[in-house]
PDB file of N, CA and C in Angstrom:
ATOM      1  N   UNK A   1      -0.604  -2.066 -21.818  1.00  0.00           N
ATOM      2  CA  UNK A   1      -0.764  -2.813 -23.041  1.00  0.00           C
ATOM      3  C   UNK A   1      -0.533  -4.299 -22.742  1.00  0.00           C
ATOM      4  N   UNK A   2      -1.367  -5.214 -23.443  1.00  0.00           N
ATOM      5  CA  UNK A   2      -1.250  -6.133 -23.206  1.00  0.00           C
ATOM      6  C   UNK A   2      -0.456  -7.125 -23.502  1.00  0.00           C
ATOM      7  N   UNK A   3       1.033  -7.781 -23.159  1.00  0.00           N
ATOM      8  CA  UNK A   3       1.917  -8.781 -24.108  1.00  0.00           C
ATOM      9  C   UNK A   3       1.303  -9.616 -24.962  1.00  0.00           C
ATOM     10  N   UNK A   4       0.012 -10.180 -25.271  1.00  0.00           N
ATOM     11  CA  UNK A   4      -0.226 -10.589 -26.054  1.00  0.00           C
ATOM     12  C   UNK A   4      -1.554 -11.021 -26.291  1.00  0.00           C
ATOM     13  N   UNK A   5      -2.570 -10.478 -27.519  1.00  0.00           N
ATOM     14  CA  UNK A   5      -3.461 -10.981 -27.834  1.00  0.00           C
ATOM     15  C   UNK A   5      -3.902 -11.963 -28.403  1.00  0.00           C
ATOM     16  N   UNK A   6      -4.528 -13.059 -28.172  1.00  0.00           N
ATOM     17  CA  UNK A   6      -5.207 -13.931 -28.699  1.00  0.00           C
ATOM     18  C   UNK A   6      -5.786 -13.467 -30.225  1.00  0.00           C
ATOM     19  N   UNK A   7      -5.884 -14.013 -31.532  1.00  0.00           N
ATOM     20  CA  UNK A   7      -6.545 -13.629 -32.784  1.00  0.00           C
ATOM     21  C   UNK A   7      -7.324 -15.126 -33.183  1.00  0.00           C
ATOM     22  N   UNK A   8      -7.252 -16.087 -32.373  1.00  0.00           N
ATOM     23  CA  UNK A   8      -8.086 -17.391 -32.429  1.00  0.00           C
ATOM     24  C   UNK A   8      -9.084 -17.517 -31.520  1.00  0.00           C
ATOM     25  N   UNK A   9      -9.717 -18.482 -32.149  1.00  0.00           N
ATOM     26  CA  UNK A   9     -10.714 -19.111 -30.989  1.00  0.00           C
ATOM     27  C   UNK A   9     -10.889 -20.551 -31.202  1.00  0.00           C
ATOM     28  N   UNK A  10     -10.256 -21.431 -29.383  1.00  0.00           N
ATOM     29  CA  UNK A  10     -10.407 -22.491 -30.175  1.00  0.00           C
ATOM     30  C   UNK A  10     -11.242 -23.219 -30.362  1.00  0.00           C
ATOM     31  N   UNK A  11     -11.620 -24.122 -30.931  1.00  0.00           N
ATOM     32  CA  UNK A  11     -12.802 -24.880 -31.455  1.00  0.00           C
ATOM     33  C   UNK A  11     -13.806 -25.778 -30.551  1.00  0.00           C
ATOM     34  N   UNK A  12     -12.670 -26.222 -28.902  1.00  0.00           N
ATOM     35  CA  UNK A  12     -13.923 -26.240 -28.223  1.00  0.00           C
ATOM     36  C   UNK A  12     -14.355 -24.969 -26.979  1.00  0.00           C
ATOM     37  N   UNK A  13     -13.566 -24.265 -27.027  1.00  0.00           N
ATOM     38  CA  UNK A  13     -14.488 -22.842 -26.553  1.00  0.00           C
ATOM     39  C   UNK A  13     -15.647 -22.374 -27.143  1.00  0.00           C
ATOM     40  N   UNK A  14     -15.546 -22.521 -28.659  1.00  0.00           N
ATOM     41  CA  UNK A  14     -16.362 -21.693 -29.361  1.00  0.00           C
ATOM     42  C   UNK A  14     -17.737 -22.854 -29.154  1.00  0.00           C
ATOM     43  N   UNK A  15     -17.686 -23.950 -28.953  1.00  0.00           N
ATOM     44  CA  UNK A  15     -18.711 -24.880 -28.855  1.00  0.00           C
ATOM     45  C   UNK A  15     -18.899 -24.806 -27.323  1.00  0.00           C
ATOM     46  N   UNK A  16     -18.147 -24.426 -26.518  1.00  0.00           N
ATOM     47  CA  UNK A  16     -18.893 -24.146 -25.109  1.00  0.00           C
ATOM     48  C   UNK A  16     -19.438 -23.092 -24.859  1.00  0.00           C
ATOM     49  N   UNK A  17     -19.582 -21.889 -26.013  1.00  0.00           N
ATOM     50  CA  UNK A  17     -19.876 -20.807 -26.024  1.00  0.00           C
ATOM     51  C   UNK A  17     -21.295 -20.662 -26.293  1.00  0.00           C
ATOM     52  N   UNK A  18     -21.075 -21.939 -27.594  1.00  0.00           N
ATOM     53  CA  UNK A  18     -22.714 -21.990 -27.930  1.00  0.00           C
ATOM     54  C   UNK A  18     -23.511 -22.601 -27.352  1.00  0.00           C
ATOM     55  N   UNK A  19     -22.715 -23.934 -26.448  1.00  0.00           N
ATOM     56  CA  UNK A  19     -23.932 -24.515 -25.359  1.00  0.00           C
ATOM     57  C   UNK A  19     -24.514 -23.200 -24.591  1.00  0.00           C
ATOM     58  N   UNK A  20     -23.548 -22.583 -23.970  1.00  0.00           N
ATOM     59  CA  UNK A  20     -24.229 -21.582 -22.784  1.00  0.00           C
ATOM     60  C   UNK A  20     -24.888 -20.267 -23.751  1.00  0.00           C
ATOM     61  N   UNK A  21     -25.137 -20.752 -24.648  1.00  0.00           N
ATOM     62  CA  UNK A  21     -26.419 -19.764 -25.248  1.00  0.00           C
ATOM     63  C   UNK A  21     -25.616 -18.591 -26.614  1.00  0.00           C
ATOM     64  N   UNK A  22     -24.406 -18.421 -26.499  1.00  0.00           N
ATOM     65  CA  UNK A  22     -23.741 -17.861 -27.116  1.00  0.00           C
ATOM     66  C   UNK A  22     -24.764 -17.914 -28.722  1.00  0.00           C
ATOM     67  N   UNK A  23     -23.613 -16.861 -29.379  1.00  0.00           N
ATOM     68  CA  UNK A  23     -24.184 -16.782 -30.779  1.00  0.00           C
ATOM     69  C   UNK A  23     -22.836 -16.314 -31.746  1.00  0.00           C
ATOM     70  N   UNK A  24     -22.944 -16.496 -33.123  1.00  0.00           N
ATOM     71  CA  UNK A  24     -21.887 -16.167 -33.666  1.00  0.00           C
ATOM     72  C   UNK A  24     -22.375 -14.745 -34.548  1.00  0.00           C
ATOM     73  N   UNK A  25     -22.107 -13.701 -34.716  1.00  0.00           N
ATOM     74  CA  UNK A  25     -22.787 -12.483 -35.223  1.00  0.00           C
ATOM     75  C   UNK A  25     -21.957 -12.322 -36.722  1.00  0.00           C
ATOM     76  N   UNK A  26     -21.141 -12.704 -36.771  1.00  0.00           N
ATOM     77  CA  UNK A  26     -20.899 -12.836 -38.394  1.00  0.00           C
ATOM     78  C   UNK A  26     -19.737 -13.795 -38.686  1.00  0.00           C
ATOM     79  N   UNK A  27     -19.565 -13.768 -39.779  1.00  0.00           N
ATOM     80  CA  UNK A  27     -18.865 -14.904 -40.478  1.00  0.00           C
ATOM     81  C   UNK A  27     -18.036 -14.301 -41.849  1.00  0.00           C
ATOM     82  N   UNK A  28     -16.685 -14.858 -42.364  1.00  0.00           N
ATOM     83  CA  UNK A  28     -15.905 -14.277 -43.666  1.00  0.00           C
ATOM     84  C   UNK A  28     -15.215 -15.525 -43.372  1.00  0.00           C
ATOM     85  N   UNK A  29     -15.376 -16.012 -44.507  1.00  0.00           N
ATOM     86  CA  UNK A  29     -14.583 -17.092 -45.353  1.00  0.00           C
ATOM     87  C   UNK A  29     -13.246 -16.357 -46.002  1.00  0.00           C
ATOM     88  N   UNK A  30     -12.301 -16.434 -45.428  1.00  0.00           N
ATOM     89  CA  UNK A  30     -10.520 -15.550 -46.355  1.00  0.00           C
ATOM     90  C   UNK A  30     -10.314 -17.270 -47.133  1.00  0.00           C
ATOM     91  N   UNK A  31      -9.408 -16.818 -48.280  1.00  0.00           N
ATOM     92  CA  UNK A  31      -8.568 -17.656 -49.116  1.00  0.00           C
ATOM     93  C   UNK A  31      -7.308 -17.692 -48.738  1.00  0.00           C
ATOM     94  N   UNK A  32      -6.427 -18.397 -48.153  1.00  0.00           N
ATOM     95  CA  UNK A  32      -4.800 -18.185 -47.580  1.00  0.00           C
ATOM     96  C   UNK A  32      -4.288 -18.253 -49.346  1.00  0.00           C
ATOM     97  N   UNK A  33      -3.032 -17.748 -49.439  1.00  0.00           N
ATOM     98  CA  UNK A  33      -2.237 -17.902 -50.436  1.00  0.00           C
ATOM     99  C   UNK A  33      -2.220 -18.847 -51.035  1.00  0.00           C
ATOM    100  N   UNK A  34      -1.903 -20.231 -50.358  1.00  0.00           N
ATOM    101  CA  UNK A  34      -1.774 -21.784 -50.743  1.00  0.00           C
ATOM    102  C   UNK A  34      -2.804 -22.310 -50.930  1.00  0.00           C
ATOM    103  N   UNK A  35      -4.616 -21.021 -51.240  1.00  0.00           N
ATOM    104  CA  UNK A  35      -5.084 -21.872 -52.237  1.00  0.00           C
ATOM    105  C   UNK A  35      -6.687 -22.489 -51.128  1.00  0.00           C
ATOM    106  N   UNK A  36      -5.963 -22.649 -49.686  1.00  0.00           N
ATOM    107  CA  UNK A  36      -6.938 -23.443 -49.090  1.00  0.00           C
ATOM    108  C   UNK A  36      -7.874 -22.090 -48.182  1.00  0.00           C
ATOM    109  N   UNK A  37      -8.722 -22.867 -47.611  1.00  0.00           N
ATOM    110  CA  UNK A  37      -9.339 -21.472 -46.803  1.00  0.00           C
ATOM    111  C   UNK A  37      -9.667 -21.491 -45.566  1.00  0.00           C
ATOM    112  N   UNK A  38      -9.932 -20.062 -44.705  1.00  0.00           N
ATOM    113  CA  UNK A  38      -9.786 -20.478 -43.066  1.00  0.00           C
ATOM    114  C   UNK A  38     -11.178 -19.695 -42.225  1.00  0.00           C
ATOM    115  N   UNK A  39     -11.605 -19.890 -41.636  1.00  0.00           N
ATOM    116  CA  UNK A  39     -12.711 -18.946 -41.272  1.00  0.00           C
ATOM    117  C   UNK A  39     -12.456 -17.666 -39.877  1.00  0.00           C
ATOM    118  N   UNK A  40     -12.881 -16.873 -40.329  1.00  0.00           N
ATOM    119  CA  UNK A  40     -12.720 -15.812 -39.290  1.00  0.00           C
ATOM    120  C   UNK A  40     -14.486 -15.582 -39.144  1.00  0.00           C
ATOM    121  N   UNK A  41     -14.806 -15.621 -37.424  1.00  0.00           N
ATOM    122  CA  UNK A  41     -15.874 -15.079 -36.927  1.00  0.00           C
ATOM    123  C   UNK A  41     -15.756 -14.058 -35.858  1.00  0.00           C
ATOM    124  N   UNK A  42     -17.102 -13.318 -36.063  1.00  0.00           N
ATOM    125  CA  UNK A  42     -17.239 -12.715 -34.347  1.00  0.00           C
ATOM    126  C   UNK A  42     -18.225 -12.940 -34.017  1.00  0.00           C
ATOM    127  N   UNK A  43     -18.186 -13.470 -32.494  1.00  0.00           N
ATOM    128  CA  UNK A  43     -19.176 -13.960 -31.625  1.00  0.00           C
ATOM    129  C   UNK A  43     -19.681 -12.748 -30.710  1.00  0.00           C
ATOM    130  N   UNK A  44     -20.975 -13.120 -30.257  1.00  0.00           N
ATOM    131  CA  UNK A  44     -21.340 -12.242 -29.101  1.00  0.00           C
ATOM    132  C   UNK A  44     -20.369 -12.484 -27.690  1.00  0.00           C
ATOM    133  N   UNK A  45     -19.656 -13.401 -27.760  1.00  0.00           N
ATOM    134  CA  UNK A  45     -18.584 -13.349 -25.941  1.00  0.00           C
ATOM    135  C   UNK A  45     -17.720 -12.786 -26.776  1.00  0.00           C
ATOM    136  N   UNK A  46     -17.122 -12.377 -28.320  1.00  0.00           N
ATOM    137  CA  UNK A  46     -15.284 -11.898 -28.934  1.00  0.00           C
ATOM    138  C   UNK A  46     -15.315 -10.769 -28.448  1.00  0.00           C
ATOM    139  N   UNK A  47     -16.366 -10.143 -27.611  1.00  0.00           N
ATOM    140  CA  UNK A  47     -16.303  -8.444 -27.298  1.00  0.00           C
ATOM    141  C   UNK A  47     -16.057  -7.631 -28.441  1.00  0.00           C
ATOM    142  N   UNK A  48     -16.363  -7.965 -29.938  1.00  0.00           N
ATOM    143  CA  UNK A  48     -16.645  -7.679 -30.897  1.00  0.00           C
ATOM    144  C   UNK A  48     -15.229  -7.987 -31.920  1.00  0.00           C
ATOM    145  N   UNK A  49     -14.365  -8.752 -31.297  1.00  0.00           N
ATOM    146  CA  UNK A  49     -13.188  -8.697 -32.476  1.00  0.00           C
ATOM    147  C   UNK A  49     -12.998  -9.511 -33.121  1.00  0.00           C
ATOM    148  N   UNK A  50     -12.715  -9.856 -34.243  1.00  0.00           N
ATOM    149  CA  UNK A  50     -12.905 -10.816 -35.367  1.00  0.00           C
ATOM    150  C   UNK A  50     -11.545 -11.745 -34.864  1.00  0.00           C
ATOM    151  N   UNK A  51     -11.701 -12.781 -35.055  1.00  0.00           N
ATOM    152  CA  UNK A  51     -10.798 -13.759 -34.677  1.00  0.00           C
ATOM    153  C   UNK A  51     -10.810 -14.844 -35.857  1.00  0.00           C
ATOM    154  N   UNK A  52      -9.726 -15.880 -36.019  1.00  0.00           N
ATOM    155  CA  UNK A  52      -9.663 -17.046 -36.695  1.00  0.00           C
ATOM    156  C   UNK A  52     -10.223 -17.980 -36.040  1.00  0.00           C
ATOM    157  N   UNK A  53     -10.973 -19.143 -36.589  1.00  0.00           N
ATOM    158  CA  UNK A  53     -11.477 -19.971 -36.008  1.00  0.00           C
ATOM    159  C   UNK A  53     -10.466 -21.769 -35.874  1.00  0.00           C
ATOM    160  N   UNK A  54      -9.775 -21.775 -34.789  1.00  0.00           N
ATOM    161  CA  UNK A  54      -8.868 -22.671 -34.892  1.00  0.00           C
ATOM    162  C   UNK A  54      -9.411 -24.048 -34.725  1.00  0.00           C
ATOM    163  N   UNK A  55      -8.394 -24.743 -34.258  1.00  0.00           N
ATOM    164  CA  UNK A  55      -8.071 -26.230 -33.834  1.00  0.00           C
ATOM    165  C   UNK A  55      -8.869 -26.386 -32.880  1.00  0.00           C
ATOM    166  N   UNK A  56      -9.734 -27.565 -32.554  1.00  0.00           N
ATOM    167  CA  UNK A  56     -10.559 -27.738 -31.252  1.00  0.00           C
ATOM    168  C   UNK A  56      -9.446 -27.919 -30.088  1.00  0.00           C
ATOM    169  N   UNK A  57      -8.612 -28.304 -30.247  1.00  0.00           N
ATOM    170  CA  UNK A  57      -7.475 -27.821 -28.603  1.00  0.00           C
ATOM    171  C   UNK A  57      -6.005 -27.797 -29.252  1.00  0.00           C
ATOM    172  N   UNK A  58      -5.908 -27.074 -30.555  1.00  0.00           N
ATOM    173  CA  UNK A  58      -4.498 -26.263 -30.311  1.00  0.00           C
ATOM    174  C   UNK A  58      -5.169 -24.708 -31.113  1.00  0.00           C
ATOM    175  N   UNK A  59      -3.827 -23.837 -30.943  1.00  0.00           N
ATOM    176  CA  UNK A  59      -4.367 -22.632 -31.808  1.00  0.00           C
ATOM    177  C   UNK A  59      -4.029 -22.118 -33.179  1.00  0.00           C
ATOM    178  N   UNK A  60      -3.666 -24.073 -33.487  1.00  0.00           N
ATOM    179  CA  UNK A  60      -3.064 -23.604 -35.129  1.00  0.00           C
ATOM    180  C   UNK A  60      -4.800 -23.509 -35.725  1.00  0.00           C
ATOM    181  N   UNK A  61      -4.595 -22.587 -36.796  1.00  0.00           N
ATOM    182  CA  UNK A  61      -5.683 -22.129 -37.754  1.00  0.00           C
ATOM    183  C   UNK A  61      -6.079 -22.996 -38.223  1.00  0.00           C
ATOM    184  N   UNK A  62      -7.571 -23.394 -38.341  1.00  0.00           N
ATOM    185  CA  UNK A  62      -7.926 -24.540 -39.202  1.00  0.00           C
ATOM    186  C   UNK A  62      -8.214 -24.492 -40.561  1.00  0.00           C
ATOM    187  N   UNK A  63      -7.833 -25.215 -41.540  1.00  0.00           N
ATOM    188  CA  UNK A  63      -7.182 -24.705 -42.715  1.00  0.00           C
ATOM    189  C   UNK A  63      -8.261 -25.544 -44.038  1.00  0.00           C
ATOM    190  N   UNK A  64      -9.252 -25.488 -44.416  1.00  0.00           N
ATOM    191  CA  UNK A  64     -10.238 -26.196 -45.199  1.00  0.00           C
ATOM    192  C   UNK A  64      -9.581 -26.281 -47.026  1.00  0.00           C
ATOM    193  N   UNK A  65      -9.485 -27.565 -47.223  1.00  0.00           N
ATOM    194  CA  UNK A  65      -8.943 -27.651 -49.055  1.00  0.00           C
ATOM    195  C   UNK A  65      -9.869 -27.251 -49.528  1.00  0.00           C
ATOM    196  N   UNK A  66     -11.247 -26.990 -49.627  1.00  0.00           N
ATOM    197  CA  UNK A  66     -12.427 -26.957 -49.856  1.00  0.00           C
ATOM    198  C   UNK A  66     -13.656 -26.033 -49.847  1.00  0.00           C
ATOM    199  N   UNK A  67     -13.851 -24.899 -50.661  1.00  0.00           N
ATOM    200  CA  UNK A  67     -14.771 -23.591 -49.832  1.00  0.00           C
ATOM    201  C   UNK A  67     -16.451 -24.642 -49.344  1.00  0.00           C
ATOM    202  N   UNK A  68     -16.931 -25.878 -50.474  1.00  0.00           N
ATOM    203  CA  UNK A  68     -17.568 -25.747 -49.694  1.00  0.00           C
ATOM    204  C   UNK A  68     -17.765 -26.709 -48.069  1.00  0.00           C
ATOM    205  N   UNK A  69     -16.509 -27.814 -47.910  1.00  0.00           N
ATOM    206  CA  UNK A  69     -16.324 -27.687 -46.376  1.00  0.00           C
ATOM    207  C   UNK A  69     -16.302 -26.547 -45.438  1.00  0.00           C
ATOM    208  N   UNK A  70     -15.823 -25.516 -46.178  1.00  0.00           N
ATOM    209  CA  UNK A  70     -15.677 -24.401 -44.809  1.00  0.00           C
ATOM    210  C   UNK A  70     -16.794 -24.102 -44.703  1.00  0.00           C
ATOM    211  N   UNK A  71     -17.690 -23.411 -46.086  1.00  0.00           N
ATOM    212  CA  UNK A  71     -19.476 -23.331 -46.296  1.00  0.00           C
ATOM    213  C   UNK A  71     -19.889 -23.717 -44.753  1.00  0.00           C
ATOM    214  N   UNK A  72     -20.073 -25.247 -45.195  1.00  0.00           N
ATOM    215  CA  UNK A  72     -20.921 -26.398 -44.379  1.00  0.00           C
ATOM    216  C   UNK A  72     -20.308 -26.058 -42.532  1.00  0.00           C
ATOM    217  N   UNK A  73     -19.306 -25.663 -42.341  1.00  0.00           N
ATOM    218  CA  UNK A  73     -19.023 -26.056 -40.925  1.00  0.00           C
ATOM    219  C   UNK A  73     -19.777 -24.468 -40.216  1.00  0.00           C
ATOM    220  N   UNK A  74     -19.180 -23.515 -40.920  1.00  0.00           N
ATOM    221  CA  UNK A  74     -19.837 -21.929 -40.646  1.00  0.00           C
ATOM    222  C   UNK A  74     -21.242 -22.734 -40.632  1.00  0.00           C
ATOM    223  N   UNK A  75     -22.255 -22.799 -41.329  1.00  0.00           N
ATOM    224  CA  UNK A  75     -23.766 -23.451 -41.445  1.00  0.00           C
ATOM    225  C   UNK A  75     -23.997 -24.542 -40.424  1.00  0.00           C
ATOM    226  N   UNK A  76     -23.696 -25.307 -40.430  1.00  0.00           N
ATOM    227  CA  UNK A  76     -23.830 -26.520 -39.369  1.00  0.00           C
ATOM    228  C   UNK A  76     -22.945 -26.281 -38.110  1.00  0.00           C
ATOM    229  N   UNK A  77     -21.691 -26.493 -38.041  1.00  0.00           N
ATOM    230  CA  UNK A  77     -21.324 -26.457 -36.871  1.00  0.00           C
ATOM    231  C   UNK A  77     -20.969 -25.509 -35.982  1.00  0.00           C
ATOM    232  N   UNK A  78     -21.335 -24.200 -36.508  1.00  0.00           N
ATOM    233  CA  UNK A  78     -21.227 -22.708 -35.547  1.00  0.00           C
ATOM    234  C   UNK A  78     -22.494 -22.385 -35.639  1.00  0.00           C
ATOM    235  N   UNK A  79     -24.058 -23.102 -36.392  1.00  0.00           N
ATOM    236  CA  UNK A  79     -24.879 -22.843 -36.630  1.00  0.00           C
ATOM    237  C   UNK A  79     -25.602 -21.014 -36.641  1.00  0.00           C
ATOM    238  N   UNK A  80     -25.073 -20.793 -37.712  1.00  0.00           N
ATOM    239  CA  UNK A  80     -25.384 -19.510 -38.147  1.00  0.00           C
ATOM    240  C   UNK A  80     -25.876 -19.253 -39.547  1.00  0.00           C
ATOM    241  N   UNK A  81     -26.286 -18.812 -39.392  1.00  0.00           N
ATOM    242  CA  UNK A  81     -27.949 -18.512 -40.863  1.00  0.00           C
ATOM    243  C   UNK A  81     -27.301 -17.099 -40.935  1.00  0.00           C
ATOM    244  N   UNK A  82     -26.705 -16.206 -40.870  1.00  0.00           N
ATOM    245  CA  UNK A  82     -26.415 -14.556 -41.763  1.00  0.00           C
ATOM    246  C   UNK A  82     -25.492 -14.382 -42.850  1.00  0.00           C
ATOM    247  N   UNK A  83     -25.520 -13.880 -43.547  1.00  0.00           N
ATOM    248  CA  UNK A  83     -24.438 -13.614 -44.841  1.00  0.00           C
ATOM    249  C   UNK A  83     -23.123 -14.441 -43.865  1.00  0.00           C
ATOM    250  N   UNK A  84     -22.534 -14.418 -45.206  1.00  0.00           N
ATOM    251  CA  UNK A  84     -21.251 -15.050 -45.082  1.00  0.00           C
ATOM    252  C   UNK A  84     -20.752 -13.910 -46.166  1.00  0.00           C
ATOM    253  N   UNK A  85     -19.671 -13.311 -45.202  1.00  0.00           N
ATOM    254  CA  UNK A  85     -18.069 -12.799 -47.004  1.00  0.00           C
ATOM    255  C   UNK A  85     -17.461 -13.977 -47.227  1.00  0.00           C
ATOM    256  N   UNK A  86     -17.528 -14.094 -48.317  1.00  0.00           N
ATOM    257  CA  UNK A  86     -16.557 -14.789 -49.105  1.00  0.00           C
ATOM    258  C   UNK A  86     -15.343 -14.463 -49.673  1.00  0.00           C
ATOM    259  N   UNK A  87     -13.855 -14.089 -49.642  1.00  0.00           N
ATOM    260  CA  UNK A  87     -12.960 -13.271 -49.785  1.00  0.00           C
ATOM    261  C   UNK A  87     -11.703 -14.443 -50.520  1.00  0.00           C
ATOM    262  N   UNK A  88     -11.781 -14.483 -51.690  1.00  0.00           N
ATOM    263  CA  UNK A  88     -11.226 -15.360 -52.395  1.00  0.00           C
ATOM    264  C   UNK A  88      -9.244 -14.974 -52.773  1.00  0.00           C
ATOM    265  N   UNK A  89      -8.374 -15.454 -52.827  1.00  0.00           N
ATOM    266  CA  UNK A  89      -6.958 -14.886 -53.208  1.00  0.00           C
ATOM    267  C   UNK A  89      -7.117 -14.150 -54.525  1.00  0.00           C
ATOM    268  N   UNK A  90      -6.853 -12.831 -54.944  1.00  0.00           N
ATOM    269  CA  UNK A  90      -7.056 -12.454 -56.152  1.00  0.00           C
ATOM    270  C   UNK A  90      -5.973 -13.389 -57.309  1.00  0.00           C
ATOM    271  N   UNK A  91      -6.901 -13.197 -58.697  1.00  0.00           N
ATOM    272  CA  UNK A  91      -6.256 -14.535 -59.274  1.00  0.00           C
ATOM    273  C   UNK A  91      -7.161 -15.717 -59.406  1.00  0.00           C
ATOM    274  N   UNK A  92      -7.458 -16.424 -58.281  1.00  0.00           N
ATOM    275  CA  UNK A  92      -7.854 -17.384 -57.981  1.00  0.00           C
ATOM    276  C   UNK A  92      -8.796 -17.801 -57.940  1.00  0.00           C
ATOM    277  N   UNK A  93      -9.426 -18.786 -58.137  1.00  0.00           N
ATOM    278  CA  UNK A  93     -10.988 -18.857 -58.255  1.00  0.00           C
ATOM    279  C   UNK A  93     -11.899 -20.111 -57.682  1.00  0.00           C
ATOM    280  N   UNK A  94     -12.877 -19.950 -56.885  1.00  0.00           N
ATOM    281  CA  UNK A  94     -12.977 -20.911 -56.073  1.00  0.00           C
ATOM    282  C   UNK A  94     -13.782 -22.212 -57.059  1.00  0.00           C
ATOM    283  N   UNK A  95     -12.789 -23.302 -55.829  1.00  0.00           N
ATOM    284  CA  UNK A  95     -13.691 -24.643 -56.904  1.00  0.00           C
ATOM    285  C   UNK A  95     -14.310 -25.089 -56.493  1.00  0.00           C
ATOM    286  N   UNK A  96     -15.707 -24.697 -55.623  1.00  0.00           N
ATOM    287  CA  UNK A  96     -17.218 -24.678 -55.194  1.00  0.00           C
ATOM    288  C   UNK A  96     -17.807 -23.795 -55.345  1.00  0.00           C
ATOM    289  N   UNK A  97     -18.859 -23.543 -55.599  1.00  0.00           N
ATOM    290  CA  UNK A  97     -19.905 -22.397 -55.973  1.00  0.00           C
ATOM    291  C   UNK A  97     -21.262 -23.278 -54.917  1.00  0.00           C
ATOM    292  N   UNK A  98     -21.537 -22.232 -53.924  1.00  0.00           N
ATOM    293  CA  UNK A  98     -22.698 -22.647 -53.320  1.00  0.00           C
ATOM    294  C   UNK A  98     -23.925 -21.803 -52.796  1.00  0.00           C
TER     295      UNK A  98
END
């Protein structure tokens, strides 16, 4: 067993992933408690496991005030066109619609 798994990916791996041809195979937008939101993907290199999408060089979670900043970066900067989940805090209700 392994002492410890990775559940991030950081932000410039995931962009060296996509130079060398990589792809991102899905996408879920979660709501953290406090309201803001964080993205979890799986890529064709995650060997299929869903990970958080962090910091371009640390592995704190990157944390969006905004659903539709997070929207736009999943779309533009992981450039991926497939559904997106959207998974909002129950209660809560998002203040972008896109």
């Amino acid at each position: 067993m392994a002492k410890y798994q990775r559940s991030g990916l950081l932000g410039r791996d995931v962009e060296k992933a996509l130079e060398e041809g990589g792809k991102v195979i899905f996408a879920r937008i979660v709501q953290h408690d406090n309201g803001s939101w964080f993205i979890n993907v799986i890529g064709d290199w995650t060997d299929g496991q869903e990970m958080s999408l962090a910091l371009y060089d640390r592995m704190r979670v990157r944390l969006f005030k905004r659903l539709g900043t997070c929207l736009s970066t999943v779309l533009e900067s992981l450039d991926y066109g497939g559904s997106i989940q959207i998974i909002p805090v129950e209660g809560r209700h998002a203040q972008t619609v896109i």
